[in-house]
Protein backbone atom coordinates (compact mmCIF):
# COMPACT_ATOMS: atom_id res chain seq x y z
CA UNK A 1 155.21 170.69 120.94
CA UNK A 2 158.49 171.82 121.76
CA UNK A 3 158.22 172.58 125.08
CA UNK A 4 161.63 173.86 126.75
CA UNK A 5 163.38 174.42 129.70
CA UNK A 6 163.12 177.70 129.49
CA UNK A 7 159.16 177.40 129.63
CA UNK A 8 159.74 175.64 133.02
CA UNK A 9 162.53 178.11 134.23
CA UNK A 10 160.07 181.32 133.52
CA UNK A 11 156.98 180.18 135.40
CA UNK A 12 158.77 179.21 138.43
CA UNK A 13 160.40 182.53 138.24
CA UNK A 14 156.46 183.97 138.21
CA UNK A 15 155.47 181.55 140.55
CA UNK A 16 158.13 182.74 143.25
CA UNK A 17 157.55 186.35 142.13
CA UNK A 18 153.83 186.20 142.86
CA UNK A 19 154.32 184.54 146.03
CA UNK A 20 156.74 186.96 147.86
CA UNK A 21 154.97 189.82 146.31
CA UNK A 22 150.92 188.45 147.40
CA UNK A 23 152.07 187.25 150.81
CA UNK A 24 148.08 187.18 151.94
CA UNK A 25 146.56 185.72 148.66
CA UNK A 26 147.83 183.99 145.88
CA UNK A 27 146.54 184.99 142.35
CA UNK A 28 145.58 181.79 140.91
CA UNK A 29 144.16 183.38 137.93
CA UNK A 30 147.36 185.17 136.82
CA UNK A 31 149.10 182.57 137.91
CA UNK A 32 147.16 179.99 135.45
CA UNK A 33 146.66 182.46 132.48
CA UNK A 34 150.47 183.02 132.39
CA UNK A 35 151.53 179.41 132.84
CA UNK A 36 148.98 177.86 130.74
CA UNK A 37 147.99 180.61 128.18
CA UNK A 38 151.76 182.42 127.67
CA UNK A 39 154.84 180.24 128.65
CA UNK A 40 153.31 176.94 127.62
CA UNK A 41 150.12 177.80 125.83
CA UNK A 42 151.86 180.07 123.62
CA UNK A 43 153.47 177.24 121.67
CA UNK A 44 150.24 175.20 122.12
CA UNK A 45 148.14 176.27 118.32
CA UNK A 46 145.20 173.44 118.86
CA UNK A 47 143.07 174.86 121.28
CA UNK A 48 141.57 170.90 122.43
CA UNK A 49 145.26 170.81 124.19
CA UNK A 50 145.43 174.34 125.12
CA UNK A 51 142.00 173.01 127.17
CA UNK A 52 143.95 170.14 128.11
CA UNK A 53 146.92 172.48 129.83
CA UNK A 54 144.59 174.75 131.22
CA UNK A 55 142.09 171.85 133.36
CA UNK A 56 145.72 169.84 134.10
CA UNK A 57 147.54 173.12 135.33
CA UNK A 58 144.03 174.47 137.37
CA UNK A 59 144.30 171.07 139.68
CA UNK A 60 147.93 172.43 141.23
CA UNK A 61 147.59 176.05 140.99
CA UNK A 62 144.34 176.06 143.19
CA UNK A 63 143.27 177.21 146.46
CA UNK A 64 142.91 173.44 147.83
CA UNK A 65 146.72 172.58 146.87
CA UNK A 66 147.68 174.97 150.33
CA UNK A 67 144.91 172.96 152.49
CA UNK A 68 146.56 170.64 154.92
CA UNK A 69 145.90 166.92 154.26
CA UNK A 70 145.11 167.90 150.41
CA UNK A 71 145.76 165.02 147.76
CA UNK A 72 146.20 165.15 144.49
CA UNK A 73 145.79 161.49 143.74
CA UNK A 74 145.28 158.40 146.75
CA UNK A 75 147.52 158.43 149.45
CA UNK A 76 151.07 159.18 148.03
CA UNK A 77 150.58 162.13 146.20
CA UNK A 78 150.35 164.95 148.40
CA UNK A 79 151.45 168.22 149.46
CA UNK A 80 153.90 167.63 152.62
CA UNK A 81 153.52 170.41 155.16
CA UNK A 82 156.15 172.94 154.63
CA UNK A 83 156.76 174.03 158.21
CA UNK A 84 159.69 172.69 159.41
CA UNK A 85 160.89 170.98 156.56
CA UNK A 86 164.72 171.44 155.31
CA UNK A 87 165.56 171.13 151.79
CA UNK A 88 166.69 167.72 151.94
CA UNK A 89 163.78 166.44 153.34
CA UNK A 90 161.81 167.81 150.09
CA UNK A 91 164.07 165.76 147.95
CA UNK A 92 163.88 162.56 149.99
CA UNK A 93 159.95 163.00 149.65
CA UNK A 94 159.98 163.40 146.27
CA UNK A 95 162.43 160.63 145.85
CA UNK A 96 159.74 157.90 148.05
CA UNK A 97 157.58 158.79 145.53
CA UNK A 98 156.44 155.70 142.77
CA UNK A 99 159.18 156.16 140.20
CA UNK A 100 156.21 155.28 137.35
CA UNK A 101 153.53 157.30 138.44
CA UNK A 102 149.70 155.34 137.84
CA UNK A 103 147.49 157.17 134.81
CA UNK A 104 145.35 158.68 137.88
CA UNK A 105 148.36 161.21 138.57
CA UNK A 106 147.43 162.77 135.04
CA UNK A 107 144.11 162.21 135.33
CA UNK A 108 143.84 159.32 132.92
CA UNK A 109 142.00 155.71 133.28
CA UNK A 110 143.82 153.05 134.15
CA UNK A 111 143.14 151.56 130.75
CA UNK A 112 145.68 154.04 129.66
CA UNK A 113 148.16 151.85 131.19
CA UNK A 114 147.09 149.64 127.91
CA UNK A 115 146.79 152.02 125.04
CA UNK A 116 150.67 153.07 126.29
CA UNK A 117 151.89 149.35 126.36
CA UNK A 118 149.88 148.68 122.87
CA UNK A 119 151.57 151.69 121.01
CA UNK A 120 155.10 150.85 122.09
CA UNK A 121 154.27 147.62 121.29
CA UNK A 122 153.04 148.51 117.44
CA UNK A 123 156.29 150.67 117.12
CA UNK A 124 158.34 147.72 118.20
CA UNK A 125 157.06 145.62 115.39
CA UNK A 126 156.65 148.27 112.88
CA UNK A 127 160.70 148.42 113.56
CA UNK A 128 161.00 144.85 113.34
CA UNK A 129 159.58 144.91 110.46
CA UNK A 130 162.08 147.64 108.63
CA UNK A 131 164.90 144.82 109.35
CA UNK A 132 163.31 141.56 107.68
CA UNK A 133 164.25 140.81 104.54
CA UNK A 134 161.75 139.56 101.56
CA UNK A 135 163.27 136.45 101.18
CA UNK A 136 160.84 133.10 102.06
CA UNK A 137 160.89 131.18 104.43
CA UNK A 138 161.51 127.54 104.19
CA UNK A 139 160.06 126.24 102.05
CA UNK A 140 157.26 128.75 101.47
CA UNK A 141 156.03 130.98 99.01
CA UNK A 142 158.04 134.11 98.11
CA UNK A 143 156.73 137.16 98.17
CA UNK A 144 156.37 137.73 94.22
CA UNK A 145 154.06 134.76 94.87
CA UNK A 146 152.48 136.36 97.79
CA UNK A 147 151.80 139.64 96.90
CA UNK A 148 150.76 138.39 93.86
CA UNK A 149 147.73 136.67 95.12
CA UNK A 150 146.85 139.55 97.19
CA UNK A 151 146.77 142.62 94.80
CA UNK A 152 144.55 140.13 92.64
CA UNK A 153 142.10 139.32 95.42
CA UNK A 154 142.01 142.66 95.97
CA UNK A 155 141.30 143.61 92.51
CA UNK A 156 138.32 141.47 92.50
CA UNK A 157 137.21 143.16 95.80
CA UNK A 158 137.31 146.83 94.78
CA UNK A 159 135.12 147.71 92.24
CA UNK A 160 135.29 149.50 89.24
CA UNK A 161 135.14 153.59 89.50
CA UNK A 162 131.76 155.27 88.70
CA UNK A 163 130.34 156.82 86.40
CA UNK A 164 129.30 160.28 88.14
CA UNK A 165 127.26 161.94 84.88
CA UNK A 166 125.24 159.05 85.24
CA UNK A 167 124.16 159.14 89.05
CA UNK A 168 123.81 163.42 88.68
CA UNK A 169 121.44 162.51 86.14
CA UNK A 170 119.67 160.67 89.01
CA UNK A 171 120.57 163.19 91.85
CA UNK A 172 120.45 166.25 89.91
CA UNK A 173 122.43 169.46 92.09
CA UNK A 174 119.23 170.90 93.40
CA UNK A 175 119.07 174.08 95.44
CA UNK A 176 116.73 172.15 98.60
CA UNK A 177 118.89 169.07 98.30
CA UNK A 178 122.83 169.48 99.12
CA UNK A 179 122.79 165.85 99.92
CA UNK A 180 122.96 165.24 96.25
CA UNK A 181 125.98 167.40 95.67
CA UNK A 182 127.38 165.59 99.05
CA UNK A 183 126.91 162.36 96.95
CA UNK A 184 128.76 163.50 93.46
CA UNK A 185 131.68 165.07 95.39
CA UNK A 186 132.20 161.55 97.47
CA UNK A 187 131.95 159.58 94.41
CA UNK A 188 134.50 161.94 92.60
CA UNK A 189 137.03 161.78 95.42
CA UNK A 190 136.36 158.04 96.09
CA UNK A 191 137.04 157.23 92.01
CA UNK A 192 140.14 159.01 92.52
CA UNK A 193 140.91 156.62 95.27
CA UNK A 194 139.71 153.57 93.36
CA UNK A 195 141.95 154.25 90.18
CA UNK A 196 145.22 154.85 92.02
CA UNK A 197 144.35 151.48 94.05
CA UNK A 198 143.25 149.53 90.83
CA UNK A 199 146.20 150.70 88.65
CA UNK A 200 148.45 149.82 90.72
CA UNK A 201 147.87 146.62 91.61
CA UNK A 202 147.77 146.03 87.99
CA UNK A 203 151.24 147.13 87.66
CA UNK A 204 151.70 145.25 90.53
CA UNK A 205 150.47 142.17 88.72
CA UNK A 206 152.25 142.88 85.45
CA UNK A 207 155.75 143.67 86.99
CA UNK A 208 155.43 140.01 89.09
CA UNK A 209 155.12 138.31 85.72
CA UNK A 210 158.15 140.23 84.20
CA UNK A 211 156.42 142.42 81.85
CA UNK A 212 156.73 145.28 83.77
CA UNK A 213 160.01 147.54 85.70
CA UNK A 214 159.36 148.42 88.99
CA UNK A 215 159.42 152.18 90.07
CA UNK A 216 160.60 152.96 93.31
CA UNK A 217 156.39 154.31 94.38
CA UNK A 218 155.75 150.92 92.77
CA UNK A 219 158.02 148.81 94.88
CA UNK A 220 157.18 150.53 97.73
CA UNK A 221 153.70 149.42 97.38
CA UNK A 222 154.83 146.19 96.96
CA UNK A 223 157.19 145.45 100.22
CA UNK A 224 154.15 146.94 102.04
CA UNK A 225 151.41 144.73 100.65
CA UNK A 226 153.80 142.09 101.40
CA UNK A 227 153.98 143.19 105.04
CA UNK A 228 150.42 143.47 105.46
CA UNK A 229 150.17 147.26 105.69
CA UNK A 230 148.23 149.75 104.08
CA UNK A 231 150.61 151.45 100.97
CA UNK A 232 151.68 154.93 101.33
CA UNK A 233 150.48 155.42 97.65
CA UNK A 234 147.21 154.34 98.45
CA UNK A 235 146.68 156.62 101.78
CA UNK A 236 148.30 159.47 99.68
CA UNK A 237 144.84 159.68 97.76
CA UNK A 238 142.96 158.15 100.67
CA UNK A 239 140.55 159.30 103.84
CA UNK A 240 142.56 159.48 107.09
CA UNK A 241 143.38 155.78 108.36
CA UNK A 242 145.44 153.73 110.32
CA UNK A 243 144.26 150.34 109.77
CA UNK A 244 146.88 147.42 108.55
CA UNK A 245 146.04 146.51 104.75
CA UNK A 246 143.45 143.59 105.77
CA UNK A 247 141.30 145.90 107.41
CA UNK A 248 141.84 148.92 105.01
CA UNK A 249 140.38 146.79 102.36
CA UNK A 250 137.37 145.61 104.51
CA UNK A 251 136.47 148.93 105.59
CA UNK A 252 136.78 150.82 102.01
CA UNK A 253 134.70 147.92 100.69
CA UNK A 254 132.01 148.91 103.34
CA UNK A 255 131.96 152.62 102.02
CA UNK A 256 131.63 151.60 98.77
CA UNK A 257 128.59 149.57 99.73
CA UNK A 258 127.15 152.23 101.58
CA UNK A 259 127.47 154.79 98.65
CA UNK A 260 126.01 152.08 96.05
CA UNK A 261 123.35 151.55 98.19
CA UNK A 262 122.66 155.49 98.21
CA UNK A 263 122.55 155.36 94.66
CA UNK A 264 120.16 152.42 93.67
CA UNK A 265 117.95 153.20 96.86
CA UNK A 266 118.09 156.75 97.09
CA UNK A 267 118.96 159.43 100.28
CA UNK A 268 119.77 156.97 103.34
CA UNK A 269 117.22 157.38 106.18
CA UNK A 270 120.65 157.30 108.38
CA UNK A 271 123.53 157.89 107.27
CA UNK A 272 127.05 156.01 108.08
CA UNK A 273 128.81 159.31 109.50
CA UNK A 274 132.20 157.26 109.71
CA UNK A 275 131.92 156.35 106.27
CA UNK A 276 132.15 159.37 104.22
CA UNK A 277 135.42 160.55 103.04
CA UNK A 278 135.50 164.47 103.35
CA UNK A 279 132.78 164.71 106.85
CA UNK A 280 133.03 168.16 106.71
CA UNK A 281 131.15 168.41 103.50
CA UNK A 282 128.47 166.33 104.76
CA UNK A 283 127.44 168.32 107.63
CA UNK A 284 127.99 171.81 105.98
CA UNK A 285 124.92 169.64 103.44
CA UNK A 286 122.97 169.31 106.27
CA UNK A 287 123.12 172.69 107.64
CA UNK A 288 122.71 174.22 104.09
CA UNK A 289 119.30 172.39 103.81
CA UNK A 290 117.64 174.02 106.95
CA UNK A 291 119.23 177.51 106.13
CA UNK A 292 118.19 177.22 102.94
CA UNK A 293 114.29 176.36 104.23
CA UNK A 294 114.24 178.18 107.09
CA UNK A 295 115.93 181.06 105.11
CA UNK A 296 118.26 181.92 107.82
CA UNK A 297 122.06 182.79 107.67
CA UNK A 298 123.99 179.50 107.61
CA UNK A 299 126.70 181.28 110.19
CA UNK A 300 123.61 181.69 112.42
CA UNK A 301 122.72 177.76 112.58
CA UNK A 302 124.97 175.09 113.91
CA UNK A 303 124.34 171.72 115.36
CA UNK A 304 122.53 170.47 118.41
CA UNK A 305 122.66 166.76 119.83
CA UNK A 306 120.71 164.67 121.02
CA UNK A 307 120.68 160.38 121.51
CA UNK A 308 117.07 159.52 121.32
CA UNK A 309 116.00 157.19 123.74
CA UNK A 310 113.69 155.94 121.33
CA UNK A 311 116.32 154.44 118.89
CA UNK A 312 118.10 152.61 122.07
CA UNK A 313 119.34 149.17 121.41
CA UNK A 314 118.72 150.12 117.32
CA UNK A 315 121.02 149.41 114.90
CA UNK A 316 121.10 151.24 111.02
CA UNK A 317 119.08 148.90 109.71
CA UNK A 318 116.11 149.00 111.91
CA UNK A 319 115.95 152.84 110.72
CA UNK A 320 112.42 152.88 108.50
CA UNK A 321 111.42 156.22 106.47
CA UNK A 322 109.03 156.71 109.16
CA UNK A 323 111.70 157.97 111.70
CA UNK A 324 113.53 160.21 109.13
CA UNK A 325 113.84 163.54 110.42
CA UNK A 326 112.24 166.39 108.49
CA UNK A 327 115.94 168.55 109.35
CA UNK A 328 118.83 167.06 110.12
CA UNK A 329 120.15 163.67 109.96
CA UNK A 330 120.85 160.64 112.16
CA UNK A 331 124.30 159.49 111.84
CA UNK A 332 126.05 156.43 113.26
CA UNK A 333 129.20 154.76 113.01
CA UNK A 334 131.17 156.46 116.08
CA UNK A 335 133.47 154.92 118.86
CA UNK A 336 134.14 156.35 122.32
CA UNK A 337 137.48 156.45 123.76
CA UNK A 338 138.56 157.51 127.18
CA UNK A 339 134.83 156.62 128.20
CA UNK A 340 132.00 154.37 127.45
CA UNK A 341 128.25 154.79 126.84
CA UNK A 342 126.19 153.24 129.60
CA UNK A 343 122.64 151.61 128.50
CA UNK A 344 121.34 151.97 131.45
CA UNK A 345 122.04 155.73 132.70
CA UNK A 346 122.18 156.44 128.51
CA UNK A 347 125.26 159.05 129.31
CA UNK A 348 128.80 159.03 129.46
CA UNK A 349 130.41 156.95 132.13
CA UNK A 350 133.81 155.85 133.05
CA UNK A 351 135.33 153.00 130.50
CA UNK A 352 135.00 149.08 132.04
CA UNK A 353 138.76 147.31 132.68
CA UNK A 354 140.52 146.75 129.73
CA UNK A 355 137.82 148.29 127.07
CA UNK A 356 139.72 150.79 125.52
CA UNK A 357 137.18 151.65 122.80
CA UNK A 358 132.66 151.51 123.42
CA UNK A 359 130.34 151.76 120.26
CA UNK A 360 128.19 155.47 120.46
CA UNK A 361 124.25 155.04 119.58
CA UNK A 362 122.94 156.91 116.48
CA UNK A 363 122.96 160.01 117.34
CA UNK A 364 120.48 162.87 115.80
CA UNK A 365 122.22 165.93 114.73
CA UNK A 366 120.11 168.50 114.83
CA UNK A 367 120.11 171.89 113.22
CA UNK A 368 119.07 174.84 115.05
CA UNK A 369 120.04 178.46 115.62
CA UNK A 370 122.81 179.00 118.27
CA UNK A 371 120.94 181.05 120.01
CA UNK A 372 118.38 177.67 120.66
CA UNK A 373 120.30 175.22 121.72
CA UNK A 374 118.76 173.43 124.06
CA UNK A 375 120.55 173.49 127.55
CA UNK A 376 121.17 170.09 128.89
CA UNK A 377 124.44 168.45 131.74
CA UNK A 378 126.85 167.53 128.97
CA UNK A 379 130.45 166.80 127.71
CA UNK A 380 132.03 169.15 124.60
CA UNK A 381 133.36 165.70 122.98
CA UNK A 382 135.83 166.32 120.66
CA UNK A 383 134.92 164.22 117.06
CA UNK A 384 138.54 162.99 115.48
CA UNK A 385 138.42 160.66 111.89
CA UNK A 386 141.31 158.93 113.40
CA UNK A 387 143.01 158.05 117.26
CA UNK A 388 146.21 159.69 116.25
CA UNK A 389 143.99 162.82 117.15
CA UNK A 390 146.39 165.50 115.17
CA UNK A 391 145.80 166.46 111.89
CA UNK A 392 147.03 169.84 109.10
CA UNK A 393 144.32 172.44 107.84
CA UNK A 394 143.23 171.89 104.25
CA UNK A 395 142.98 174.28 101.59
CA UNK A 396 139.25 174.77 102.73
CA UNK A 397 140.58 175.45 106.07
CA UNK A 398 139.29 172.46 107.81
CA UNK A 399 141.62 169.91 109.61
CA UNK A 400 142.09 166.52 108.21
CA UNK A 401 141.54 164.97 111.33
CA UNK A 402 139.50 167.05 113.62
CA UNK A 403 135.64 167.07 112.89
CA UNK A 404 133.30 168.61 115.05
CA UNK A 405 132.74 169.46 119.04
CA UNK A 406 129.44 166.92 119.97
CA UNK A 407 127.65 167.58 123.09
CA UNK A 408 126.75 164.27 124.83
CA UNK A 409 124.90 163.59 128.11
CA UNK A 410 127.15 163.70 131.31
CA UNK A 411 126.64 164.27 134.71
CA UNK A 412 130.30 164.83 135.67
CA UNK A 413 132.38 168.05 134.90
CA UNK A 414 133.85 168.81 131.95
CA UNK A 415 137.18 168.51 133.50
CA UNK A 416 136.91 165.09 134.66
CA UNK A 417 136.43 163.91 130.96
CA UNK A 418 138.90 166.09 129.40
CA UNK A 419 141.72 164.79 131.74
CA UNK A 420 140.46 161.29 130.80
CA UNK A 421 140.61 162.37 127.56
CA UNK A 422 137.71 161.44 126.48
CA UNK A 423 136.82 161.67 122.33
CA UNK A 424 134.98 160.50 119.63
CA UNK A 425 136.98 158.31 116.44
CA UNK A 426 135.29 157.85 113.38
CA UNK A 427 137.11 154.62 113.25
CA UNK A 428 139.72 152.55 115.09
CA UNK A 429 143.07 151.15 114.09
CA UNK A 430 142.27 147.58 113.47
């Protein structure tokens, strides 16, 4: 966001203006709702980060910041007494203070010391690698010769599109069953996917040998397959991802698996929540299955949650048709970051030193009016497809990035995890 200095100039002006004119008691809430919800929030148009200014901002505009002895993180960040201080002695207390402040100070883990260190470091070599040339090395292959072998073990990786008349005449669009529309709309998008990736590491193939020029798309694809990165042609008609091209492949093999399997086996008892390409469509499915049995309003219903003890220590596979919900779906495939999942207190807990990232159990998503939801100590988590956590609103008006709020067991506040930052990926970056 494009926060300016005129943003900070404005709310000290309030803040000073509120304090000479309330001598007796500061208004905190005015104070906060212009800070956080005009001068700043006003630029802010995603409201997880307007959240995020409003619990950061309440921790300084708050009664305790005036109580003697207050800190606002260990021992060196605190309020000094303002009796009998000059001006000077302000700035030589702010200037004793660490110069890098420690993740605490925003409210962060200190595995965000890591995550910091491990994105510079990616840009770093994502820079180096702008300024290598393609030439070999001694003696080794060049990259005609590389890539070469890549796009064709790749080719026999990724299989052939399908053949979506055939599999509707298997899953036949049925007014009690959106999971089969679900099922012909991810094959169509996935095919889509498949025959850009296919076609053009044939070209690939054929312009190595000679018999084909080059386009500038095409040689794109080319230098980046030769770096080991995922091509910008590829992700152009691909699912949100971040992964280098090693993993890429890996992981769009495994959702081609899981969708094969769908078809020769029929509707998953659980389903891979991670692994579906547009998630939206898959839980607006679910939801239209109990409105459309329960005959109730589909703007009435929304999702409740809930991580059954009884599926603890469970993987996918252990799920049998006896443990099938008769509405909803259980859905794995999630990662925690910011947080971990304890086993043994089965809620949300602070992360473990230098785990950035913890595996969430299958969780049941269950449909239910809003008016039901059951009433339980629990975190709004914040469900993203991918950790860059920002994403554009489709035509359909739903974000390419941003999935769904899921509330998961927590005994601390809200605020605690949302300064930690605390969210749900669909998938990480390696």
């Amino acid at each position: 966001y494009e926060f300016t200095e005129s943003d900070l100039r404005i709310s000290v002006m309030q803040l000073k203006m509120f304090l000479e004119e309330y001598p007796d008691e500061t208004p905190f809430k005015a104070l906060n709702y212009l800070t956080g919800e005009c001068n700043y929030g006003g630029r802010v148009t995603d409201d997880k980060d307007r959240r995020l200014i409003m619990t950061l901002l309440a921790d300084y505009y708050c009664p305790e910041a005036l109580v003697k002895g207050h800190t606002f993180y260990g021992e060196e960040f605190f309020c000094p007494e303002p009796d009998g201080l000059t001006h000077d002695q302000f700035v030589e207390f702010v200037r004793k203070l660490p110069p890098i402040p420690p993740p605490g100070v925003f409210g962060f883990h200190d595995n965000a010391t890591l995550t910091k260190d491990q994105k510079e470091t990616y840009e770093l070599m994502g820079a180096l690698l702008l300024t290598v040339g393609a030439s070999s090395g001694g003696g080794g292959s060049g990259p005609e010769e590389v890539v070469g072998e890549v796009a064709k073990e790749i080719l026999g990786r990724v299989p052939e599109p399908w053949h979506v008349p055939t599999v509707q005449e298997k899953y036949p669009v049925d007014y009690n069953q959106s999971m089969n529309t679900v099922l012909a709309q991810e094959l169509q998008r996935f095919n889509k996917l498949i025959a850009v990736i296919r076609g053009s590491l044939r070209d690939i193939g054929k312009a190595v040998q000679g018999l084909l020029l080059m386009s500038t798309e095409l040689e794109g694809c080319f230098f980046h397959i030769f770096d080991g990165a995922t091509p910008e042609m590829w992700l152009g008609k691909s699912y949100p991802s971040r992964k280098p091209l090693g993993s890429y492949v890996n992981d769009l093999c495994d959702r081609l698996r899981f969708f094969q399997t769908w078809i020769d086996e029929g509707i998953p008892y659980s389903f891979w929540l991670s692994g579906i390409y547009f998630t939206q469509a898959f839980t607006t499915g679910v939801l239209q299955n109990f409105a459309r049995k329960t005959k109730h309003p589909i703007d009435t219903i929304g999702f409740d949650f809930d991580t059954p003890l009884g599926y603890k220590g469970k993987t996918s596979d252990d799920i049998k048709e006896d443990d099938q919900p008769a509405d909803g779906a259980l859905v794995y495939g999630m990662y925690l970051e910011g947080c971990k999942w304890d086993q043994d207190s089965w809620q949300l807990e602070e992360s473990d030193p230098k785990v950035l990232f913890c595996a969430l159990p299958i969780v049941f998503l269950i449909p239910e009016l809003k008016n039901n939801f059951k009433k339980f100590e629990h975190y709004n988590t914040p469900f993203y497809k991918v950790s860059t956590r920002k994403g554009t609103l489709s035509t359909t008006g739903h974000s390419t990035n941003f999935v769904m709020w899921m509330r998961l067991n927590s005994t601390l506040p809200q605020t605690h995890w949302t300064k930690r930052g605390a969210a749900l990926l669909s998938q990480l970056d390696v």
